[in-house]
C-alpha atoms as a PDB file:
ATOM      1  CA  UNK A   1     142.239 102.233  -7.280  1.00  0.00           C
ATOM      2  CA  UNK A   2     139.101 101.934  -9.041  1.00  0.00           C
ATOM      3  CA  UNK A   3     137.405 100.586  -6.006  1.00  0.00           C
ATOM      4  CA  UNK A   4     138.422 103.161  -4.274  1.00  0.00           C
ATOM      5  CA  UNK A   5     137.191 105.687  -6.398  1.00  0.00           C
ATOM      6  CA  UNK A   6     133.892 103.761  -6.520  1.00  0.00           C
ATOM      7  CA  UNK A   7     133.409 103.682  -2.724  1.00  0.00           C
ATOM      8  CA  UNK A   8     134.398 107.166  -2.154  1.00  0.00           C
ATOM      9  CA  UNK A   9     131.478 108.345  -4.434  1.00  0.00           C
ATOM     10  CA  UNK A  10     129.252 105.762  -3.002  1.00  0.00           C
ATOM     11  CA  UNK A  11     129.846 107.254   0.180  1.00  0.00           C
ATOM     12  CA  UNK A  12     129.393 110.737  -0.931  1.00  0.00           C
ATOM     13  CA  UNK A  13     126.203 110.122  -2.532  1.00  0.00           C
ATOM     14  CA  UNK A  14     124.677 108.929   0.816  1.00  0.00           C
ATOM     15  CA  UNK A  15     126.182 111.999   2.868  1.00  0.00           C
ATOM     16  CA  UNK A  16     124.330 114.015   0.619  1.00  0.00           C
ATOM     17  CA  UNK A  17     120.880 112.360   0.512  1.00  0.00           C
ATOM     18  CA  UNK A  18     121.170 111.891   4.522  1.00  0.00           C
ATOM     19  CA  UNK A  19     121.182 115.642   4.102  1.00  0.00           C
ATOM     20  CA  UNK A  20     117.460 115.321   2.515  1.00  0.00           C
ATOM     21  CA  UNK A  21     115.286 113.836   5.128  1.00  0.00           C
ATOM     22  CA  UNK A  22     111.463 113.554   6.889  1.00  0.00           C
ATOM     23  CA  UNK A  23     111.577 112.146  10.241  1.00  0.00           C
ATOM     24  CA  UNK A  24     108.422 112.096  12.413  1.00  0.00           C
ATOM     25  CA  UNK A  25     108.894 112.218  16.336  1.00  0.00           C
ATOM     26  CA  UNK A  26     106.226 111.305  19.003  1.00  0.00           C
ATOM     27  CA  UNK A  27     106.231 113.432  21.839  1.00  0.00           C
ATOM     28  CA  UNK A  28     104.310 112.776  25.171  1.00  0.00           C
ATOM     29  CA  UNK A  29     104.703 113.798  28.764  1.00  0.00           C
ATOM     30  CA  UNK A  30     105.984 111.179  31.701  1.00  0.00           C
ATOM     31  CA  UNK A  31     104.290 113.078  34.802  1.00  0.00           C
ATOM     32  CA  UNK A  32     103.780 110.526  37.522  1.00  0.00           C
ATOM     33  CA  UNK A  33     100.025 111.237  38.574  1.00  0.00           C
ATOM     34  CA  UNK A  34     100.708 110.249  42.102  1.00  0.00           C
ATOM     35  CA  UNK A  35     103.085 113.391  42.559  1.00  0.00           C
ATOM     36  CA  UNK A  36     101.055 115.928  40.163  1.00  0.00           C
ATOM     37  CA  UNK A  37      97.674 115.307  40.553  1.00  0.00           C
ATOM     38  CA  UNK A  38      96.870 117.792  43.623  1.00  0.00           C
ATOM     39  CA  UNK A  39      98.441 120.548  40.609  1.00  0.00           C
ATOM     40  CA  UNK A  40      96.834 118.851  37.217  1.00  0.00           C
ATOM     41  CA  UNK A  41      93.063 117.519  37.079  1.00  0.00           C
ATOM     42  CA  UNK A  42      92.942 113.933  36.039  1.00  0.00           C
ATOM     43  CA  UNK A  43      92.199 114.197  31.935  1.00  0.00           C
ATOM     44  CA  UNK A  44      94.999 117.181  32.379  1.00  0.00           C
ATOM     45  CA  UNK A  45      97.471 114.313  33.018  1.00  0.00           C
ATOM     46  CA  UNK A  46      96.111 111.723  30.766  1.00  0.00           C
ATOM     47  CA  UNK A  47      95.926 114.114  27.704  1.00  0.00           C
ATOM     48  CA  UNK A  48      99.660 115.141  28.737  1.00  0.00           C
ATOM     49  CA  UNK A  49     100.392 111.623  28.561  1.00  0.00           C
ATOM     50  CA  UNK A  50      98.899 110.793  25.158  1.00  0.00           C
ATOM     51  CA  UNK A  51     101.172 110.771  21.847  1.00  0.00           C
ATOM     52  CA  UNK A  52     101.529 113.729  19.595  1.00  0.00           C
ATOM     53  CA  UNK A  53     103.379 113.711  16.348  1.00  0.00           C
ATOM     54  CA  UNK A  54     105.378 115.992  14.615  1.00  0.00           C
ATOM     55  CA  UNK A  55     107.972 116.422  11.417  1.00  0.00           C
ATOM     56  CA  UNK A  56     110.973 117.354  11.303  1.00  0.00           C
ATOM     57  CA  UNK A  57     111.876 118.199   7.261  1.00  0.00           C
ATOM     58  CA  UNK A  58     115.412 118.848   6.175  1.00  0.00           C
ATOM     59  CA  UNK A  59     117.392 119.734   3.007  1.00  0.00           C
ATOM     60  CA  UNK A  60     121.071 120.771   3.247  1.00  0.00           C
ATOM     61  CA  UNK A  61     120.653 124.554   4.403  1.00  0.00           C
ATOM     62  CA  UNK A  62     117.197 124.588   6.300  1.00  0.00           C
ATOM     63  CA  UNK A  63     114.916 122.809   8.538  1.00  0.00           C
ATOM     64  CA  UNK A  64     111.344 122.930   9.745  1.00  0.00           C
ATOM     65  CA  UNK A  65     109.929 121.104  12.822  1.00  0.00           C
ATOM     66  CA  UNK A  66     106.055 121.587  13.334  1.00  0.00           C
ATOM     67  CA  UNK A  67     103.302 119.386  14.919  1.00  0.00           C
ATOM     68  CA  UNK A  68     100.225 117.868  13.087  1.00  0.00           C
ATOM     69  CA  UNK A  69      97.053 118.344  13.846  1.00  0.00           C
ATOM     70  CA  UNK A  70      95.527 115.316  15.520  1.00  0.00           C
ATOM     71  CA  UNK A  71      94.446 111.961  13.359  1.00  0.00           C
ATOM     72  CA  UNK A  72      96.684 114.138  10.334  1.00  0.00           C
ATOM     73  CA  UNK A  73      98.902 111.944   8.446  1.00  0.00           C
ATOM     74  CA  UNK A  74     101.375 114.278   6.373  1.00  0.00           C
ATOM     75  CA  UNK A  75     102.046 112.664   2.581  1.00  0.00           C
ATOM     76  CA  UNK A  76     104.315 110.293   2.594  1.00  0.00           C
ATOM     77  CA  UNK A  77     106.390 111.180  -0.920  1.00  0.00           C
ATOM     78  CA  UNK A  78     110.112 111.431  -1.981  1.00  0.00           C
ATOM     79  CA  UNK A  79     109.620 114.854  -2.765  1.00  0.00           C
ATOM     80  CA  UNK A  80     108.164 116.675  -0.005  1.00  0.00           C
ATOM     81  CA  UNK A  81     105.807 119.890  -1.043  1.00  0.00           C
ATOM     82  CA  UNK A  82     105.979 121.639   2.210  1.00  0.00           C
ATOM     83  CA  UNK A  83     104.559 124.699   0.666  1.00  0.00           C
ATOM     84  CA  UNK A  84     101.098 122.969   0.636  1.00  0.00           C
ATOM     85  CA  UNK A  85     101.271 122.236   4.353  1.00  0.00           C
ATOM     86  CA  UNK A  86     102.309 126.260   4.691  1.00  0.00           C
ATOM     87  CA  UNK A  87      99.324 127.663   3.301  1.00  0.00           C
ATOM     88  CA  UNK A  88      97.832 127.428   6.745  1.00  0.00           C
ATOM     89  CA  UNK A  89     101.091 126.868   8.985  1.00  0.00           C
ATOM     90  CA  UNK A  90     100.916 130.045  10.293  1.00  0.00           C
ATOM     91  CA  UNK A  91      97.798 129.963  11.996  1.00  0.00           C
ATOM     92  CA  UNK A  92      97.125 126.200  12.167  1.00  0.00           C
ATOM     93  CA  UNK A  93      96.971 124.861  15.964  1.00  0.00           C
ATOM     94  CA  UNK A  94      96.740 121.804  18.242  1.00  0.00           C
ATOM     95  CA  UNK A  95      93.773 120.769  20.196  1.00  0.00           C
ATOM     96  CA  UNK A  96      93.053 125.180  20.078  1.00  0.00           C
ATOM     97  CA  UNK A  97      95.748 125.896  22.682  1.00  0.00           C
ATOM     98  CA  UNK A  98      99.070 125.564  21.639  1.00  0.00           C
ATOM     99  CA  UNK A  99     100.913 125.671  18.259  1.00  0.00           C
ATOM    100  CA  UNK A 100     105.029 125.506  17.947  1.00  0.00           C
ATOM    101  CA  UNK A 101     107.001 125.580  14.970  1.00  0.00           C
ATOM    102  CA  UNK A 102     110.769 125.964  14.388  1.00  0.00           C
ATOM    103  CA  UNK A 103     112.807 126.524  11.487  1.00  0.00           C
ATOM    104  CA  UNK A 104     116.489 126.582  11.292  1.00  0.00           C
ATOM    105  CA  UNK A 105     118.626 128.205   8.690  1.00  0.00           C
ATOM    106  CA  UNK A 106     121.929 126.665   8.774  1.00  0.00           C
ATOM    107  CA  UNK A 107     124.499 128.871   6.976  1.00  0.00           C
ATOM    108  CA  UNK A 108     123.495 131.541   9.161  1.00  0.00           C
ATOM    109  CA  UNK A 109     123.072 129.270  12.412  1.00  0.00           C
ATOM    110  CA  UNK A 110     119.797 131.062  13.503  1.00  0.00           C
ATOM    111  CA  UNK A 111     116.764 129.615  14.376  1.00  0.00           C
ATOM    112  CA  UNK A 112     113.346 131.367  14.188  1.00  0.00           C
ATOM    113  CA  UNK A 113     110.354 129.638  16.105  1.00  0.00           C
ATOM    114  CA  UNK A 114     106.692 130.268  16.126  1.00  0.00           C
ATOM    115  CA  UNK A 115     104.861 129.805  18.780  1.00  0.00           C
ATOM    116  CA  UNK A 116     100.833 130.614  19.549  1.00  0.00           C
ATOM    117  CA  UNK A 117      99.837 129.909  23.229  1.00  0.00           C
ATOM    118  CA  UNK A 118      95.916 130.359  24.003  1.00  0.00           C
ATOM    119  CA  UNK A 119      95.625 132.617  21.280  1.00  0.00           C
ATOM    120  CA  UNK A 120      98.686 134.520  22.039  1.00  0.00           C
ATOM    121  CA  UNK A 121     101.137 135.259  18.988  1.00  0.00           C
ATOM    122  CA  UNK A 122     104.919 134.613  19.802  1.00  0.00           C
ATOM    123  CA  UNK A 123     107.721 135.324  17.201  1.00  0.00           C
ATOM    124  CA  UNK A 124     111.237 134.439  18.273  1.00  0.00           C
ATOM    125  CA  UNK A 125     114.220 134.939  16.240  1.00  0.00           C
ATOM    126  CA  UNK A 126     118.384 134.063  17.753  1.00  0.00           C
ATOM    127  CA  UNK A 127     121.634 132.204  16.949  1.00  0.00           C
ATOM    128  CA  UNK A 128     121.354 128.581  17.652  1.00  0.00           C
ATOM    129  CA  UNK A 129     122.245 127.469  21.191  1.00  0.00           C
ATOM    130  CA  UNK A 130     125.738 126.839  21.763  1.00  0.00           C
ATOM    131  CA  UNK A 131     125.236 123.575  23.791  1.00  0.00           C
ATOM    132  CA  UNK A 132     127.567 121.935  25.993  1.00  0.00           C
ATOM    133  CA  UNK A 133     127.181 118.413  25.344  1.00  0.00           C
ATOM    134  CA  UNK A 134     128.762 116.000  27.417  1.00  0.00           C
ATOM    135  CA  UNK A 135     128.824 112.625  25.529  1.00  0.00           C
ATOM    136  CA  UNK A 136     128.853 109.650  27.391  1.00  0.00           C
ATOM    137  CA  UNK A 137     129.888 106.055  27.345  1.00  0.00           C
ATOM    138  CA  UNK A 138     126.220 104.776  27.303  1.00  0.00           C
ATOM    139  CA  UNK A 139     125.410 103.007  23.860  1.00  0.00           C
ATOM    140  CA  UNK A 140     122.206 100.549  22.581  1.00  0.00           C
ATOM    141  CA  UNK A 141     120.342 100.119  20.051  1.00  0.00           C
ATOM    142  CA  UNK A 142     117.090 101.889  18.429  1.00  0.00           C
ATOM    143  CA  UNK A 143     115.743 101.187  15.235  1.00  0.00           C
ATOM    144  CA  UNK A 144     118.141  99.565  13.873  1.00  0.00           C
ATOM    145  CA  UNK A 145     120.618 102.189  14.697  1.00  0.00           C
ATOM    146  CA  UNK A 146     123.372 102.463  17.462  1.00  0.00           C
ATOM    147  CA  UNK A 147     122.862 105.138  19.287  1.00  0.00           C
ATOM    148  CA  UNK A 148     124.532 107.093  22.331  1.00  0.00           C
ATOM    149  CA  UNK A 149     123.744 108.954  25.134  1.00  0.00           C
ATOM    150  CA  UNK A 150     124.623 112.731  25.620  1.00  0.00           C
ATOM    151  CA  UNK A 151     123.417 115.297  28.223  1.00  0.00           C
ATOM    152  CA  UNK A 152     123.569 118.681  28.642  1.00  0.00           C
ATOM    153  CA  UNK A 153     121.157 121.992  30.271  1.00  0.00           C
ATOM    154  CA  UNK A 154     119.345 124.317  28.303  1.00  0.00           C
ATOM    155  CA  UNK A 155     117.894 127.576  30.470  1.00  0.00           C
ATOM    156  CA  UNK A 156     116.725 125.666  33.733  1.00  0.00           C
ATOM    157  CA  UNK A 157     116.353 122.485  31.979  1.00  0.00           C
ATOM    158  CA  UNK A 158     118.153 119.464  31.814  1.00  0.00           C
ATOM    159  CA  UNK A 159     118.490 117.604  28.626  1.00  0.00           C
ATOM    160  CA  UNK A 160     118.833 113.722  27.632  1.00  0.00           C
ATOM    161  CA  UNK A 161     119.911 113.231  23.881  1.00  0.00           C
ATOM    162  CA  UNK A 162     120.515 109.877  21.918  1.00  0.00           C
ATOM    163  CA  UNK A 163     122.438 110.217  19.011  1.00  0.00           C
ATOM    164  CA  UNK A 164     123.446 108.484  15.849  1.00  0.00           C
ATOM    165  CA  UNK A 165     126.262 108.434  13.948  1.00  0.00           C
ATOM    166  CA  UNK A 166     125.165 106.411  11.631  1.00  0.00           C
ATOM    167  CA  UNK A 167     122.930 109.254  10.083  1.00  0.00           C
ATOM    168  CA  UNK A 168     125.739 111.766  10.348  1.00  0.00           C
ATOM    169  CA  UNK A 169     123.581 115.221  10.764  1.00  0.00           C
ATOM    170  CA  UNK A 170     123.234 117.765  13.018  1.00  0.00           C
ATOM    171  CA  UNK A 171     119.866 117.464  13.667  1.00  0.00           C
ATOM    172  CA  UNK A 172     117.030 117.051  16.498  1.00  0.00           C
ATOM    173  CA  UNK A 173     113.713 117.788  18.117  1.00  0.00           C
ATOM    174  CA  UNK A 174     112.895 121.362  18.423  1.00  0.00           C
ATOM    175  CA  UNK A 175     116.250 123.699  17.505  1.00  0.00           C
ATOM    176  CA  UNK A 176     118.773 120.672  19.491  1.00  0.00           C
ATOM    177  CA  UNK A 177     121.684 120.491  17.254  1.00  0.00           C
ATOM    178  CA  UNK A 178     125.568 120.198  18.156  1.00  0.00           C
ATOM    179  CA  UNK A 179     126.168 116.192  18.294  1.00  0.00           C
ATOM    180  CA  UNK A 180     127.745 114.109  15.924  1.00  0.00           C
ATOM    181  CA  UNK A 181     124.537 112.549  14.364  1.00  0.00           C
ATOM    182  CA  UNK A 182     120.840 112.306  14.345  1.00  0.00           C
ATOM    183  CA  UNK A 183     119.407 112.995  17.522  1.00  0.00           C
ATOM    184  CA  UNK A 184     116.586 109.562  17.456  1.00  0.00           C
ATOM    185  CA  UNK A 185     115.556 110.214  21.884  1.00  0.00           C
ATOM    186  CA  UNK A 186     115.615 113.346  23.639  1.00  0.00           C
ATOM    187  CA  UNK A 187     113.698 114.049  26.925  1.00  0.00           C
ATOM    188  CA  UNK A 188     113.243 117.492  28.314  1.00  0.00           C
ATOM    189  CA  UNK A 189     111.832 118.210  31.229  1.00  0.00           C
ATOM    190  CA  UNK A 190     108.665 115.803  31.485  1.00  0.00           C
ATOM    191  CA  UNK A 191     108.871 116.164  27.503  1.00  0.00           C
ATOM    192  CA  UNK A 192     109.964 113.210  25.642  1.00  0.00           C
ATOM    193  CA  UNK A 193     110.451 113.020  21.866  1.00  0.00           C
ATOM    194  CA  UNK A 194     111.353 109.866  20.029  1.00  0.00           C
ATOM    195  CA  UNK A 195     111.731 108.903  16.050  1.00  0.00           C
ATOM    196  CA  UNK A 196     108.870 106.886  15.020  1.00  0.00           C
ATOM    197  CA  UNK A 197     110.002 106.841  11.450  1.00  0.00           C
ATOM    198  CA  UNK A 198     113.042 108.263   9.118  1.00  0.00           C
ATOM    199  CA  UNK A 199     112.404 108.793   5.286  1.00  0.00           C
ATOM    200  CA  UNK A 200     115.668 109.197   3.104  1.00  0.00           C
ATOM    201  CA  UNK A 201     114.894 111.986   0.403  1.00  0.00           C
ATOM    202  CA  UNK A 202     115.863 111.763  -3.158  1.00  0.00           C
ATOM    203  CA  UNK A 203     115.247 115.275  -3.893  1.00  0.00           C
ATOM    204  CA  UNK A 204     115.728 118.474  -1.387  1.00  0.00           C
ATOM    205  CA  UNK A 205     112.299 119.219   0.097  1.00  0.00           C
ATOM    206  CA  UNK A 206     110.882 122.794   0.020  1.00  0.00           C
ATOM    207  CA  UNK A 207     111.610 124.289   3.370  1.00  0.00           C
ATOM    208  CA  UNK A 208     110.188 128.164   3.797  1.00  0.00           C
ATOM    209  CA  UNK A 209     110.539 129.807   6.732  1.00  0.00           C
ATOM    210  CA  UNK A 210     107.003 130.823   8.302  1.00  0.00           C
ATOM    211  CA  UNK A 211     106.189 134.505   8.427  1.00  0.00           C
ATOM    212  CA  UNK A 212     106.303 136.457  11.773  1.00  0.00           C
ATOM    213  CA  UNK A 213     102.397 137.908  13.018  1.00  0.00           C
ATOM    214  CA  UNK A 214     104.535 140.856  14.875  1.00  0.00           C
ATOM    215  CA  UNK A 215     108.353 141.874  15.704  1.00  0.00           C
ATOM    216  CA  UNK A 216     110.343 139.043  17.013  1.00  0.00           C
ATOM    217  CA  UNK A 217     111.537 138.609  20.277  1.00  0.00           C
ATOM    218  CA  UNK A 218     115.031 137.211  21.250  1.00  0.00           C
ATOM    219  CA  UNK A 219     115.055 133.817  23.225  1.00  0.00           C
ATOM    220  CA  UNK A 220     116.050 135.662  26.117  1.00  0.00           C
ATOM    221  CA  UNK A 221     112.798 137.731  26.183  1.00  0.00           C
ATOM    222  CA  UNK A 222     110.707 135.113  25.422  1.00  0.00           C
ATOM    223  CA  UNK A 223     112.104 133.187  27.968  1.00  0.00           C
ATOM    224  CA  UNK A 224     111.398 135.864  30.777  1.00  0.00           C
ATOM    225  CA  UNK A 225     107.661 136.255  29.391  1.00  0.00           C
ATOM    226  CA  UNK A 226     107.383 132.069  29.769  1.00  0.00           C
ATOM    227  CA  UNK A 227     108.860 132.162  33.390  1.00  0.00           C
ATOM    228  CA  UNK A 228     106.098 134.717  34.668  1.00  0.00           C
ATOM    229  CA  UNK A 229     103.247 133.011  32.650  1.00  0.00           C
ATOM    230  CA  UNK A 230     104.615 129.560  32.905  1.00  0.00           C
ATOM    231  CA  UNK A 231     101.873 128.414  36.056  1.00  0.00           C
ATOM    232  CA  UNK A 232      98.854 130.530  34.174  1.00  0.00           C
ATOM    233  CA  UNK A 233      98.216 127.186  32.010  1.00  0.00           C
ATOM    234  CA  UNK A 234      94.466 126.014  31.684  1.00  0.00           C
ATOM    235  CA  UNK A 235      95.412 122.996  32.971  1.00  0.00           C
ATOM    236  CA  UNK A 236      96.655 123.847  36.247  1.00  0.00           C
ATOM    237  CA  UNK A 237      94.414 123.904  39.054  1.00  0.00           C
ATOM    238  CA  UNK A 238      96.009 126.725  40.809  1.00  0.00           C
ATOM    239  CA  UNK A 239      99.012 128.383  40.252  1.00  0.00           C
ATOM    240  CA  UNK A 240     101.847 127.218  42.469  1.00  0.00           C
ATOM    241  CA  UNK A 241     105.267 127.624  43.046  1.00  0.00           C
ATOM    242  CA  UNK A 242     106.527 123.971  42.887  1.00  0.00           C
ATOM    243  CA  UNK A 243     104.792 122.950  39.349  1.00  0.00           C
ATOM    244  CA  UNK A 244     106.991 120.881  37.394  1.00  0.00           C
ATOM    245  CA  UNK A 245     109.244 122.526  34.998  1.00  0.00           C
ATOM    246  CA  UNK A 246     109.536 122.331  31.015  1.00  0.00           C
ATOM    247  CA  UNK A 247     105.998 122.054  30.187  1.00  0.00           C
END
């Protein structure tokens, strides 16, 4: 009995610290120059192609997910001071185009995500997605975790996910949530994120939710404005109907 008792609490302690984690994802693009280079110059593709990092910071009622700033190495600590990172959060950006931060409140399963695009100020606030995931029989190993394969479409996109259960949260790149475990791969579009490193947390980290610049939009009506701006990017050559989605 008192083994019992003993493994139960063990067990309970580490659902609750998996609760408390940093977890830093690369992301980079997988655009095949020989289809996209008559629509992207060639340092276009090859900075599209190049690693950037972001962290994804979690205690048991909130989350934030929000890129670094290139060569930026965020403090590697127990106890993560996120507020220190914040003082500028609003208004810090990447390369000076494009700057995307979400955080999630869980309790009230909404997400709130701050985006700045060439100088342009986007504040979106709605209800998490209610993704259909369709889990599949496709297991390996990453990291020293198991992990599994799940897919699913998200607006006109759709969406590769590997999972583990091993690190029972609802968690993932971006505002992806709804499998069984940690989501360690997901790919997007041409977008592909991927854990680089997971950090157990003895204490909860401060997680505050960024401030909007203006009224917030719903996803929907962001979603319209991205669809008629979405071939206006810098590094386009021309605009064109048959430019590759999700970037």
């Amino acid at each position: 009995m008192k083994q019992f008792i003993f493994i139960f609490l063990l067990l309970l302690k580490l659902s609750a610290s998996a609760q408390n984690l940093k977890i830093l994802y690369s992301r980079h693009s997988d655009l095949p120059e020989e289809k996209y280079l008559k629509y992207y110059t060639p340092a276009s593709l090859k900075k599209l192609k190049e690693k950037v990092y972001r962290y994804l910071i979690k205690n048991d009622t909130a989350s934030l997910f929000f890129p670094l700033k290139k060569g930026e190495i965020f403090k590697d600590a127990d106890t993560i001071e996120v507020s220190r990172y914040q003082t500028n959060i609003n208004v810090v950006t990447i390369d000076n185009r494009i700057t995307d931060i979400y955080y999630i409140n869980y309790p009230k399963k909404q997400y709130i995500r701050k985006l700045n695009i060439r100088g342009t100020n986007y504040d979106i606030k709605d209800g998490l997605p209610k993704l259909k995931w369709q889990i599949l029989d496709s297991v390996k190993q990453m990291k020293g975790y198991t992990i599994q394969k799940a897919v699913t479409n998200y607006q006109d996109l759709h969406i590769t996910a590997w999972f583990t259960e091993d690190i029972p949260v609802d968690v993932g790149p971006r505002n992806f949530q709804g499998l069984p475990g940690l989501i360690l791969k997901l790919k997007m579009g041409s977008y592909n994120y991927e854990v680089e490193k997971i950090t157990f947390l003895k204490k909860p980290p401060k997680v505050q939710m960024p401030k909007p610049n203006g009224n917030y939009l719903t996803a929907q009506q962001y979603y319209e404005i991205f669809k008629k701006n979405r071939h206006k990017s810098q590094i386009i050559k021309h605009k064109c109907a048959t430019c590759p989605k999700g970037l």
